[in-house]
C-alpha atoms as a PDB file:
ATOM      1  CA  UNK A   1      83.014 107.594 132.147  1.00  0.00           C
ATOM      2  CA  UNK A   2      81.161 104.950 133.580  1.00  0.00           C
ATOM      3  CA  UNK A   3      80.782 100.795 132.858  1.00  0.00           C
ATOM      4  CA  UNK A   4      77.318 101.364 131.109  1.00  0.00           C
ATOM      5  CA  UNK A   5      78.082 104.588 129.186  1.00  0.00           C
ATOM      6  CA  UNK A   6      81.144 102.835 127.337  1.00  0.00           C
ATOM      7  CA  UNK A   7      78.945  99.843 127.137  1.00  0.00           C
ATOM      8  CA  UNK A   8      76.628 101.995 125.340  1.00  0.00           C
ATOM      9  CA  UNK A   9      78.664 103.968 123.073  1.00  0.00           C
ATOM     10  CA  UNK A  10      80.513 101.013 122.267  1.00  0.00           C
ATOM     11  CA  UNK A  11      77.527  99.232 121.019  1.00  0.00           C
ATOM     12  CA  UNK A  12      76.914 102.510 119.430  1.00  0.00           C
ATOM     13  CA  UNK A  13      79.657 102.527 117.492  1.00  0.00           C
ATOM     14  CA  UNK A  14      79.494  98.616 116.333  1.00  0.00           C
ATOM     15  CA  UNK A  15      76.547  99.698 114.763  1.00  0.00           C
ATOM     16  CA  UNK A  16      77.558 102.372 112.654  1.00  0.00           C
ATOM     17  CA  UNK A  17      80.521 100.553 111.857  1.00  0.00           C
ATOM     18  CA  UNK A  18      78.342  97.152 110.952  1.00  0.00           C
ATOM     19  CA  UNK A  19      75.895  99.868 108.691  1.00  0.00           C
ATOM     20  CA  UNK A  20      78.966 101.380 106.653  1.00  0.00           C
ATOM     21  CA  UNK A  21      80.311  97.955 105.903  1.00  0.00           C
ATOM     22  CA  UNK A  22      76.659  96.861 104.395  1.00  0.00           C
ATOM     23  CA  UNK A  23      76.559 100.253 102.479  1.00  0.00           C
ATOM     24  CA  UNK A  24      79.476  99.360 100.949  1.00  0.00           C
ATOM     25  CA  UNK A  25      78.711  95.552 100.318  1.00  0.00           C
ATOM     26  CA  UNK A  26      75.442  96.302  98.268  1.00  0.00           C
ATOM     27  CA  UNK A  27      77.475  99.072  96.434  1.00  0.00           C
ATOM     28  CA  UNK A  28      79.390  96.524  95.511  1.00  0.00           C
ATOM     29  CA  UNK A  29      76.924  94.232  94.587  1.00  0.00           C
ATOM     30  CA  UNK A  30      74.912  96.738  92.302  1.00  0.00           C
ATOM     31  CA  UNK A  31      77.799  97.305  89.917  1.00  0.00           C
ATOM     32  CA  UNK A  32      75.744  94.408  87.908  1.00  0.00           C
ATOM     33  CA  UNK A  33      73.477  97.283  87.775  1.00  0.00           C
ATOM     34  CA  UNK A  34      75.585  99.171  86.142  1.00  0.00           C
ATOM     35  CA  UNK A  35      77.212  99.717  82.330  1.00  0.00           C
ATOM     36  CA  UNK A  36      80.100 101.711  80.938  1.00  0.00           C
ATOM     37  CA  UNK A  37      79.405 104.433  79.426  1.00  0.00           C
ATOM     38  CA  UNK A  38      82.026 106.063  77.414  1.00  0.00           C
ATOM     39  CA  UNK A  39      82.037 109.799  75.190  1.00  0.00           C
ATOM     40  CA  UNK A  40      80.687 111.362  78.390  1.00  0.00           C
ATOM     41  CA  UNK A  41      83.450 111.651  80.783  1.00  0.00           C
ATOM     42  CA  UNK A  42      85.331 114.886  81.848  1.00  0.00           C
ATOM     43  CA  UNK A  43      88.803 115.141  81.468  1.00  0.00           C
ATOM     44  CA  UNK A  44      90.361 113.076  84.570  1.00  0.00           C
ATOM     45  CA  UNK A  45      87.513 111.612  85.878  1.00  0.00           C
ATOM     46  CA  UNK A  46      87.486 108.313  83.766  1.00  0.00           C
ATOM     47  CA  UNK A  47      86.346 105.076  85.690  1.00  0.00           C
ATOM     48  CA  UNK A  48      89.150 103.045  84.475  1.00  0.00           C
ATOM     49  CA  UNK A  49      91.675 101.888  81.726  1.00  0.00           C
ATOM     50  CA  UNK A  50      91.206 102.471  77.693  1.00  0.00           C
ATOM     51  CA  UNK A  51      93.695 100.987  74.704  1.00  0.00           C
ATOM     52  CA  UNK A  52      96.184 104.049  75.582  1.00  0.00           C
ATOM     53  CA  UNK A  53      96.360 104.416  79.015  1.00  0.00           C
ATOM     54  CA  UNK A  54      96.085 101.440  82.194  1.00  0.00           C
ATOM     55  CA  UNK A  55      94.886 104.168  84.953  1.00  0.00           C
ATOM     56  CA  UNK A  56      91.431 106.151  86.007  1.00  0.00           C
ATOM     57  CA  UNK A  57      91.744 109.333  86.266  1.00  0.00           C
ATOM     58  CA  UNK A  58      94.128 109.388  82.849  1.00  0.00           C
ATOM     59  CA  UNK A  59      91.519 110.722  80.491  1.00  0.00           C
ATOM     60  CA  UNK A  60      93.621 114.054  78.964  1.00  0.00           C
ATOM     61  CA  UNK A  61      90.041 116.137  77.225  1.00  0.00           C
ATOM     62  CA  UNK A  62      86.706 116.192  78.067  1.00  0.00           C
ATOM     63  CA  UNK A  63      84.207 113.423  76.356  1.00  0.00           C
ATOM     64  CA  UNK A  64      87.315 111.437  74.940  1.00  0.00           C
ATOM     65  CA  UNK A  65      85.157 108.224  72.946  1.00  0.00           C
ATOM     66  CA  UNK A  66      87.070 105.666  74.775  1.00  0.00           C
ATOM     67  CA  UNK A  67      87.063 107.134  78.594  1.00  0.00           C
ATOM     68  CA  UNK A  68      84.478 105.822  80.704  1.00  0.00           C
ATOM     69  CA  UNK A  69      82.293 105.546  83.858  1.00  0.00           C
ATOM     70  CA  UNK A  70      79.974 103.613  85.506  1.00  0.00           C
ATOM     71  CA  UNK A  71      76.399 104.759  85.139  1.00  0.00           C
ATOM     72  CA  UNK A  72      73.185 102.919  86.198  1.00  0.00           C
ATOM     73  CA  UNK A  73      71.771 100.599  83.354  1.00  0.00           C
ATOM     74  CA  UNK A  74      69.708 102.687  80.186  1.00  0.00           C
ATOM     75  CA  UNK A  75      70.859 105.947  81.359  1.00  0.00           C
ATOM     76  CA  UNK A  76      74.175 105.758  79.281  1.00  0.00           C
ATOM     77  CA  UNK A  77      71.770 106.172  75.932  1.00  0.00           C
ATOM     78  CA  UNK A  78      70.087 108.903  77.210  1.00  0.00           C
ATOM     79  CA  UNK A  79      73.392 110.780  77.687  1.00  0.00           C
ATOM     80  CA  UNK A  80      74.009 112.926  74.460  1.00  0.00           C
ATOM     81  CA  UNK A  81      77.018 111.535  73.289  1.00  0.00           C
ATOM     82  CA  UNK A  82      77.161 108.833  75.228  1.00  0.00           C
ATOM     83  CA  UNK A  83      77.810 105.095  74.222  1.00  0.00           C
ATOM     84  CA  UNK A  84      77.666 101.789  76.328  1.00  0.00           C
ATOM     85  CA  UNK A  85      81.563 100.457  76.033  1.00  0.00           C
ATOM     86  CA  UNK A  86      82.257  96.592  75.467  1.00  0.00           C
ATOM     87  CA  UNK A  87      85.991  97.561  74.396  1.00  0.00           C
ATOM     88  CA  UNK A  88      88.426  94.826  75.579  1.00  0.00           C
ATOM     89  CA  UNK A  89      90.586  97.658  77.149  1.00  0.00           C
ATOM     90  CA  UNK A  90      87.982  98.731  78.790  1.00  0.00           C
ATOM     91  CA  UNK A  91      88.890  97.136  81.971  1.00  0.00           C
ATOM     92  CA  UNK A  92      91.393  97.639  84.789  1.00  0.00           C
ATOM     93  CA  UNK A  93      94.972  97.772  83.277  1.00  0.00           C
ATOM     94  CA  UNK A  94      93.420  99.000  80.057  1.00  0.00           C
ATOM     95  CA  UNK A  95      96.190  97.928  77.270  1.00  0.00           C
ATOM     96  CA  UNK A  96      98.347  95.150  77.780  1.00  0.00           C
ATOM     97  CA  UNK A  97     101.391  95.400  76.354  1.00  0.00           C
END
């Protein structure tokens, strides 16, 4: 391989790398897009913590009415079932104590 092909792929690469790091910055910055949703989730698939359990991925049935996720804002309501979640355990570490 010569200088100006690993020039090349090199700046190659520091692109794609710079372009997956801003994907994930404005994913990050659009969960103030967002709003839990809770009644909907499958079993396991829960966002985060509720008053019995500190974990996501802990949700034991299918539409439990504290489990939750993370959907876009006004789409929870149009989920049958579906409620927007302002439960204090609603959070990361779900019940304390």
């Amino acid at each position: 391989m010569n200088k100006s092909d690993l020039i090349i792929r090199s700046a190659f690469a520091s692109l794609v790398a710079l372009g997956l790091t801003a994907a994930g910055t404005s994913a990050l910055a659009a969960k103030g897009d967002q709003e839990k949703c809770a009644g909907v989730v499958k079993a396991g698939k829960n966002d985060c913590g509720t008053s019995y359990s500190s974990c996501a991925g802990t949700a034991k049935k299918d539409n439990d009415a504290e489990a939750w996720i993370y959907v876009p804002k006004g789409t929870c309501e149009r989920i049958a079932g579906g409620k927007i979640t302002t439960s204090p355990h609603a959070m990361p570490g779900g019940k304390k104590g």
